[in-house]
N, C-alpha and C. Protein backbone atom coordinates (compact mmCIF):
# COMPACT_ATOMS: atom_id res chain seq x y z
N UNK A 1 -47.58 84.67 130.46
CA UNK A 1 -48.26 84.53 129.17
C UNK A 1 -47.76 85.58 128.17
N UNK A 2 -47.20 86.82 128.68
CA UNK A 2 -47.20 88.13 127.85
C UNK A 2 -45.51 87.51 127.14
N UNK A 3 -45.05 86.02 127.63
CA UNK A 3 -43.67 85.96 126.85
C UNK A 3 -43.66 85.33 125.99
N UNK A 4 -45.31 85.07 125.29
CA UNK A 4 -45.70 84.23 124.19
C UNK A 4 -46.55 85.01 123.18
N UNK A 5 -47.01 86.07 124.02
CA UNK A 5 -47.53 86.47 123.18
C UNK A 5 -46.96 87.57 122.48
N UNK A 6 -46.08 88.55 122.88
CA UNK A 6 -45.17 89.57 122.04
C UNK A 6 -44.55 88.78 121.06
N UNK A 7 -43.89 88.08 121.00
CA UNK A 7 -44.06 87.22 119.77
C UNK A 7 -44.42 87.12 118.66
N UNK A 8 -45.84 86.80 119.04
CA UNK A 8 -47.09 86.52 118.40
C UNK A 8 -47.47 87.92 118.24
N UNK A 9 -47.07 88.81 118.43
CA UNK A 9 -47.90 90.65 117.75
C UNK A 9 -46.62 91.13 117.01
N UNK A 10 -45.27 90.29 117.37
CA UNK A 10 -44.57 91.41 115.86
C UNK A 10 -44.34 90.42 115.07
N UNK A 11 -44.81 88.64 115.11
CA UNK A 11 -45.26 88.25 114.05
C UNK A 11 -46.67 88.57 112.90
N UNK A 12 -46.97 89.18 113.99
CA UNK A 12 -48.56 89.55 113.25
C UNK A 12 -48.21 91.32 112.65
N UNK A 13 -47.13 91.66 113.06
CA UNK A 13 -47.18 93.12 111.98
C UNK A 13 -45.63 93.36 111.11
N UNK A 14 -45.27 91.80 111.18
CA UNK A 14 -43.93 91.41 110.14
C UNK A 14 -44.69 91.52 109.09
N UNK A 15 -46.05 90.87 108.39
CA UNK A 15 -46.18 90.68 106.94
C UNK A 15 -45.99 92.52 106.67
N UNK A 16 -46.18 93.29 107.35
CA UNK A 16 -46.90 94.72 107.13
C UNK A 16 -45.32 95.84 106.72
N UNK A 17 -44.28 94.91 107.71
CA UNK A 17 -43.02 95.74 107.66
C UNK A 17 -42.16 94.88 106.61
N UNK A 18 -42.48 93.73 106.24
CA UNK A 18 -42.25 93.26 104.82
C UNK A 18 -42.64 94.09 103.44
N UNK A 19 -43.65 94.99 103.77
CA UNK A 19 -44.44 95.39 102.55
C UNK A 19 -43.69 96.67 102.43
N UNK A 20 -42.68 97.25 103.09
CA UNK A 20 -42.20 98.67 103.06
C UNK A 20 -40.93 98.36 101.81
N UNK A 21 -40.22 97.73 101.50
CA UNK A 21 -39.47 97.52 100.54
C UNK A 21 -40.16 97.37 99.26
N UNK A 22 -41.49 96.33 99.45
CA UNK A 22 -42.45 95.81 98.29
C UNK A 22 -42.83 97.43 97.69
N UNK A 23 -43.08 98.59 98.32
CA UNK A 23 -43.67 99.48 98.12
C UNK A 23 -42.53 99.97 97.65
N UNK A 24 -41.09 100.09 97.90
CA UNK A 24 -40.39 101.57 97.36
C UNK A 24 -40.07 100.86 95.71
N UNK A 25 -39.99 99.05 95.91
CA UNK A 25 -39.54 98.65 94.55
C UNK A 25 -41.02 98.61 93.72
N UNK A 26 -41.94 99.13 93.89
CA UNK A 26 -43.31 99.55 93.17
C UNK A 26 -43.48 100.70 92.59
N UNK A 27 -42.63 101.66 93.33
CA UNK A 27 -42.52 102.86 93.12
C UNK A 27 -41.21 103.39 92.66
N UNK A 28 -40.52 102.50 92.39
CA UNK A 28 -39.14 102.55 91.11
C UNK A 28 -39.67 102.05 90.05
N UNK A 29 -40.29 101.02 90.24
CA UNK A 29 -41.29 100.32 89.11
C UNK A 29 -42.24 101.38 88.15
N UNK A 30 -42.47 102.40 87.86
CA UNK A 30 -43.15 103.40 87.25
C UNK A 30 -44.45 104.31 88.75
N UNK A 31 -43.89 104.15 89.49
CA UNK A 31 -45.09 104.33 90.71
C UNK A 31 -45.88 103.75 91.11
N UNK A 32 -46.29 103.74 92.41
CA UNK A 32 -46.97 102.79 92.77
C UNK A 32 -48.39 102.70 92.35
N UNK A 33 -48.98 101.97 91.94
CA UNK A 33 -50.37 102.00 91.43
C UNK A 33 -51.18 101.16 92.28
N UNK A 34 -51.91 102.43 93.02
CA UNK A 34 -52.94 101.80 94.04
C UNK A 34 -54.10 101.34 93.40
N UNK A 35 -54.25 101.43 92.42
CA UNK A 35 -55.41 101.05 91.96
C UNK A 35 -55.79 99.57 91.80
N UNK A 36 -54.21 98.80 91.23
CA UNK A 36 -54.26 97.23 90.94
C UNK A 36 -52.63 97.33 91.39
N UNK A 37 -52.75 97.29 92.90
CA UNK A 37 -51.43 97.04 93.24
C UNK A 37 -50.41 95.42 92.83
N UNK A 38 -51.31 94.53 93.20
CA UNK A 38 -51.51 93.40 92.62
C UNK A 38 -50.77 92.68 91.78
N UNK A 39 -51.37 93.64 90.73
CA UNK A 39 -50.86 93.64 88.76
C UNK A 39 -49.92 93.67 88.62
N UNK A 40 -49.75 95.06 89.63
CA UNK A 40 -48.36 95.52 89.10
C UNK A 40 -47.40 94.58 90.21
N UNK A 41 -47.40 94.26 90.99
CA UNK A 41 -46.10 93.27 92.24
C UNK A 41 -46.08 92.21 91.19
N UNK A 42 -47.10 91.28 90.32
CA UNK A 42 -47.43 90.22 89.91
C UNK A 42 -46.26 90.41 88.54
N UNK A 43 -45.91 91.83 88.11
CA UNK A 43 -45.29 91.85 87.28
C UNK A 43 -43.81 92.59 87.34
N UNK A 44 -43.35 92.75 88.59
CA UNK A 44 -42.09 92.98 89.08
C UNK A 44 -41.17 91.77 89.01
N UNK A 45 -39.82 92.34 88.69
CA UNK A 45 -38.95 91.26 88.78
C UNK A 45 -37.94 91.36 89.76
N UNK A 46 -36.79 90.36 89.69
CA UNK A 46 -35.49 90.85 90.37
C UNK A 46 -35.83 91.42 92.09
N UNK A 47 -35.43 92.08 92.38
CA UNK A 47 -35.57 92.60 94.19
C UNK A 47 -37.32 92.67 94.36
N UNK A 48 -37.96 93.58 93.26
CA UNK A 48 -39.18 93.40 93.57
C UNK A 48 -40.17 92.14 93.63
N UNK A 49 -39.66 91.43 93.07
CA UNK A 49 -40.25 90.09 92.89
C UNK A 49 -40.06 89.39 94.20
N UNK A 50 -38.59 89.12 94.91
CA UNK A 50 -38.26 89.05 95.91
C UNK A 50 -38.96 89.70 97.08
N UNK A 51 -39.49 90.80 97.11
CA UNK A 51 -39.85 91.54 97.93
C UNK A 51 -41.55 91.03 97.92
N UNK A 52 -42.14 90.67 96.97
CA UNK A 52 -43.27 90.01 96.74
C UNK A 52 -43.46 89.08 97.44
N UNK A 53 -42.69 87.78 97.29
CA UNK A 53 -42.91 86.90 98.02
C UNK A 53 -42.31 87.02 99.56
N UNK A 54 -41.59 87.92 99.87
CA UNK A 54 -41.09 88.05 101.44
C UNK A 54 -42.44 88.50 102.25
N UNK A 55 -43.32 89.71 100.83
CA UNK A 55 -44.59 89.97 101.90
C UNK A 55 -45.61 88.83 102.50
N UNK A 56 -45.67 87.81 101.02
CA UNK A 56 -46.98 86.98 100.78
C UNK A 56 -46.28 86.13 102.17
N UNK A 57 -44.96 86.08 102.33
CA UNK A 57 -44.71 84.68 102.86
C UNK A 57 -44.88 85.10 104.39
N UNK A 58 -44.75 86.35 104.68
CA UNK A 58 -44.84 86.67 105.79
C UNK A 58 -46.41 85.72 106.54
N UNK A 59 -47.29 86.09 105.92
CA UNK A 59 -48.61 86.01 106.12
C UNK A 59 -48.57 84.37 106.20
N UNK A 60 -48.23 83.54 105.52
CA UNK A 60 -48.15 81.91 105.94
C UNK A 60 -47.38 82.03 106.96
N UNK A 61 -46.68 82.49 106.94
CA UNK A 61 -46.17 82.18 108.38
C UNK A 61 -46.51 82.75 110.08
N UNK A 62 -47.59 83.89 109.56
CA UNK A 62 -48.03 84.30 110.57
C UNK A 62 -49.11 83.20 110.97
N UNK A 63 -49.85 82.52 110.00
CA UNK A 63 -50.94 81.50 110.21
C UNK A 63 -50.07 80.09 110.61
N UNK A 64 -49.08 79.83 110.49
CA UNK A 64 -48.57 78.71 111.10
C UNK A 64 -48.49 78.81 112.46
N UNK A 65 -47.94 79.97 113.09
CA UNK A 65 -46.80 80.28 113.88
C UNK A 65 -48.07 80.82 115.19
N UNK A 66 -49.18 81.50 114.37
CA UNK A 66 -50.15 81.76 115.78
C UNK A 66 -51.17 79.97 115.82
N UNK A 67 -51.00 79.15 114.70
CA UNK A 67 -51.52 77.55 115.80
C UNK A 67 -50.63 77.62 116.59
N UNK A 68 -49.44 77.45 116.91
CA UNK A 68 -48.35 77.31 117.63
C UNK A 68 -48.50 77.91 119.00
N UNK A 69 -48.87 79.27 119.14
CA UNK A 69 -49.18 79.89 119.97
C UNK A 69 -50.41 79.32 120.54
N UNK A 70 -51.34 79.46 119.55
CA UNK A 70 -52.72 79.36 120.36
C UNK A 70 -52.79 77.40 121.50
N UNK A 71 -51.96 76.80 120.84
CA UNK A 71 -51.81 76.02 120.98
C UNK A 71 -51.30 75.70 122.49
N UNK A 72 -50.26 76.41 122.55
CA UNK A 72 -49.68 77.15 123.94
C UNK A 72 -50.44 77.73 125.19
N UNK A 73 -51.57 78.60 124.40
CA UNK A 73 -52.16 78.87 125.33
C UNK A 73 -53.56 78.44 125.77
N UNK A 74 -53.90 77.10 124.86
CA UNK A 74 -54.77 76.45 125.18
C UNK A 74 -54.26 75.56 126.32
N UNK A 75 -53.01 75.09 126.43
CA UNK A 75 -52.91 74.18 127.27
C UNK A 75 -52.52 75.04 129.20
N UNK A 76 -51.91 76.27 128.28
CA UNK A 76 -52.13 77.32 129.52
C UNK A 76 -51.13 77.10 130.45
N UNK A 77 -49.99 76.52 130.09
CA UNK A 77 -48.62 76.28 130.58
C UNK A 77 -47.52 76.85 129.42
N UNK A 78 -46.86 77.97 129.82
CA UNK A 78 -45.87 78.62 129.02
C UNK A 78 -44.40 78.21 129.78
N UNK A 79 -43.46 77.61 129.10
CA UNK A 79 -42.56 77.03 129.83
C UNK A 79 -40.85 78.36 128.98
N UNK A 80 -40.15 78.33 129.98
CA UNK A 80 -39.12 78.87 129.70
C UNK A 80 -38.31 78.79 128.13
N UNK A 81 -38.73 77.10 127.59
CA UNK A 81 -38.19 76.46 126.58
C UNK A 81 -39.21 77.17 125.55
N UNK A 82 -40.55 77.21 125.77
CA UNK A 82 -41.32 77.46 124.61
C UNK A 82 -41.31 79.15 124.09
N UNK A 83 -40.75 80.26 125.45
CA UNK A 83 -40.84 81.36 124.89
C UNK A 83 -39.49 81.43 124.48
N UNK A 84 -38.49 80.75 124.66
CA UNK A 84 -37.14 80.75 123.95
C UNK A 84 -37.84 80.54 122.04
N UNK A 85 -38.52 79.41 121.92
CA UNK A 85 -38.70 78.99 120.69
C UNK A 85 -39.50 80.24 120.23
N UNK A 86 -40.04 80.72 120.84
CA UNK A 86 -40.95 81.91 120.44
C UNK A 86 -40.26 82.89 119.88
N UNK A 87 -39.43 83.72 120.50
CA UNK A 87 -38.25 84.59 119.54
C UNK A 87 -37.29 83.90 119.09
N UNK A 88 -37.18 82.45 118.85
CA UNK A 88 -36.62 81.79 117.88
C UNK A 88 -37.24 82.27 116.47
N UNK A 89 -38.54 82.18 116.41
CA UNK A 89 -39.38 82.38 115.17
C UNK A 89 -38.39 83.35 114.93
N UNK A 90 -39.07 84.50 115.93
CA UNK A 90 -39.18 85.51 115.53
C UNK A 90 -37.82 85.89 114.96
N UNK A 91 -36.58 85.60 115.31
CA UNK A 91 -35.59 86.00 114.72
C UNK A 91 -35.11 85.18 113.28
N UNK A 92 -35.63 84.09 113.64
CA UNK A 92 -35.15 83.49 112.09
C UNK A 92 -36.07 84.39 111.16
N UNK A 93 -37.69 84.53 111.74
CA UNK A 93 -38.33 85.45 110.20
C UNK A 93 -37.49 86.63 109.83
N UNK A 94 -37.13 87.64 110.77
CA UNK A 94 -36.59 88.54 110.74
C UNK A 94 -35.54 88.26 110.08
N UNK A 95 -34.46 87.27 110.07
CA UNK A 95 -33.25 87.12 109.15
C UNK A 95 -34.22 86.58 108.04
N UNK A 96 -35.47 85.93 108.16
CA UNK A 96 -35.11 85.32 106.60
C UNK A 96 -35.88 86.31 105.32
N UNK A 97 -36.65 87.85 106.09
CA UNK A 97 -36.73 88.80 105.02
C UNK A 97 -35.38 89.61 104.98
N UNK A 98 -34.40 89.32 105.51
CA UNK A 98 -33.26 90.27 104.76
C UNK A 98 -32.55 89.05 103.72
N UNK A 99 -32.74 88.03 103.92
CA UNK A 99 -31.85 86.79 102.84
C UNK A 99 -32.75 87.00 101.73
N UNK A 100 -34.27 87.44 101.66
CA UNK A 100 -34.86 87.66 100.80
C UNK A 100 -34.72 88.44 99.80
N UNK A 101 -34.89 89.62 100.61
CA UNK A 101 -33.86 90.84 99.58
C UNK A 101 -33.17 91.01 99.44
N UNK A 102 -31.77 90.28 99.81
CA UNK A 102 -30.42 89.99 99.00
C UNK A 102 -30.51 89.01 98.62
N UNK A 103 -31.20 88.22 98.06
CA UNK A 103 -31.16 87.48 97.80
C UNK A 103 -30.17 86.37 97.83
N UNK A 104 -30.19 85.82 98.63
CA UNK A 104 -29.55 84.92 99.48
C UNK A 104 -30.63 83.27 99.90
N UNK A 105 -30.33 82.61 98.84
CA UNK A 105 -31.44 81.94 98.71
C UNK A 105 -31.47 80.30 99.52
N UNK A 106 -29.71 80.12 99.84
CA UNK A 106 -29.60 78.74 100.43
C UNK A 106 -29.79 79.48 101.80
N UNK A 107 -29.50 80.34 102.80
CA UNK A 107 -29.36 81.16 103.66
C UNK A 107 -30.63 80.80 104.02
N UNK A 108 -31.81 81.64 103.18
CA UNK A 108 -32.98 81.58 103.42
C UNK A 108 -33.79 80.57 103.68
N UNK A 109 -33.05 79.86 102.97
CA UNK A 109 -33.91 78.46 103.52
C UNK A 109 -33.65 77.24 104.13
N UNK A 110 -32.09 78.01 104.98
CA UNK A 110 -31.76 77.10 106.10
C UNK A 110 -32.96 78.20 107.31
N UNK A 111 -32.75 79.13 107.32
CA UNK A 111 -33.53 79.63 107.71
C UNK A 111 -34.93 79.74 108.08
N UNK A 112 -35.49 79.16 107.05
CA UNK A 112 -36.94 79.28 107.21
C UNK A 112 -36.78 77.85 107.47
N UNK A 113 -36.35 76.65 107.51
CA UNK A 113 -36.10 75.50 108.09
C UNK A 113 -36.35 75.51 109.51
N UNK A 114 -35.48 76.49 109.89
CA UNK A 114 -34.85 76.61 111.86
C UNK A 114 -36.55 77.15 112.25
N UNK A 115 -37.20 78.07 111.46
CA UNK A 115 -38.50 78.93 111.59
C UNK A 115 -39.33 77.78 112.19
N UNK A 116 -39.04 76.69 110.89
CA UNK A 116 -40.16 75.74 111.20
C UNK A 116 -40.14 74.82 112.33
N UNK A 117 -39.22 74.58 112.68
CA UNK A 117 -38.37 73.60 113.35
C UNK A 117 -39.10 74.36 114.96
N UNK A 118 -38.49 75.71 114.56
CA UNK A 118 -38.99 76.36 116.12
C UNK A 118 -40.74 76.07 116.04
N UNK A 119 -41.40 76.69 114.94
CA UNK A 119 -42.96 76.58 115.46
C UNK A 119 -42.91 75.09 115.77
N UNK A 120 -42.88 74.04 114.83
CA UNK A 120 -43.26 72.54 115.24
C UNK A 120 -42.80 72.18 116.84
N UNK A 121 -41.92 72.50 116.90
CA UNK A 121 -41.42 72.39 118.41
C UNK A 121 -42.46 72.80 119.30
N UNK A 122 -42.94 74.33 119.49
CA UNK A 122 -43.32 74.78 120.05
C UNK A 122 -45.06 73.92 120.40
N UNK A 123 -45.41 73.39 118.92
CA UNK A 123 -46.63 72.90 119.03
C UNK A 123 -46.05 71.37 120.07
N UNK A 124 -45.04 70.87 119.56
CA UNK A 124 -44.95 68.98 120.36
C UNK A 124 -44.60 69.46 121.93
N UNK A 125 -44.59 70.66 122.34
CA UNK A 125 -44.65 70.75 123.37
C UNK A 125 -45.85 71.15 124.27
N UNK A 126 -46.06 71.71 123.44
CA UNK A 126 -48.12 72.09 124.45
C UNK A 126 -48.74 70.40 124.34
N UNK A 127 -48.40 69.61 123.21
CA UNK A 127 -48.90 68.31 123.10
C UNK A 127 -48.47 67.20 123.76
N UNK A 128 -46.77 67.96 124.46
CA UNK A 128 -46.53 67.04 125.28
C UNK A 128 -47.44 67.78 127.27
N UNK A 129 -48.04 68.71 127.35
CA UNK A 129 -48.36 69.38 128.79
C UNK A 129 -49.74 68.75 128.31
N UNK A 130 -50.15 68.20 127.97
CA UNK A 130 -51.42 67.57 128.23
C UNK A 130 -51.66 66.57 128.85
């Protein structure tokens, strides 16, 4: 079980290591302003803007990617194929916040394609162990 779920915990603290770039281009931005951090990402452009949506997107994809899991471990059969797809995610997310901030935008979204491809997979297979 533990080869489904590591996975599933540095998908769950990707949105967080997404936010370390969001923060230094906040703080080139006139400093970071904790007060209405928000405001100010909402009004970044160029890398920071980029870096905006690499954080937000992290977080949809952490909510896709743990049905996928939970899904897995509802049926309570973890198969060799499904923890392959599992650091499948995980490596396409991981490439697709660096296509982010270089912006690299067809890259990225062959990328986040393969992402999806791996979670959906992962779910038609707990749906096929039933």
């Amino acid at each position: 079980m533990s080869g489904i779920l590591l996975p599933l915990l540095i998908i769950a603290f990707l949105p967080y290591l997404a936010k370390l770039p969001l923060v230094w281009a906040m703080q080139r931005a006139g400093g970071y302003n904790n007060h209405y951090p928000r405001q100010q990402q909402s009004q970044l452009t160029g890398f920071g803007q980029r870096c905006t949506a690499a954080h937000y997107n992290s977080f949809e994809a952490l909510a896709f990617f743990s049905v996928a899991v939970l899904m897995v471990i509802a049926v309570g059969q973890v198969s060799d194929t499904m923890q392959l797809l599992a650091w499948s995610f995980v490596a396409c997310r991981v490439a697709y916040l660096f296509c982010y901030w270089l912006d690299w935008a067809t890259a990225r979204s062959l990328i986040w394609l393969a992402s999806m491809a791996s979670a959906i997979s992962l779910m038609l297979l707990a749906l096929g162990s039933i």
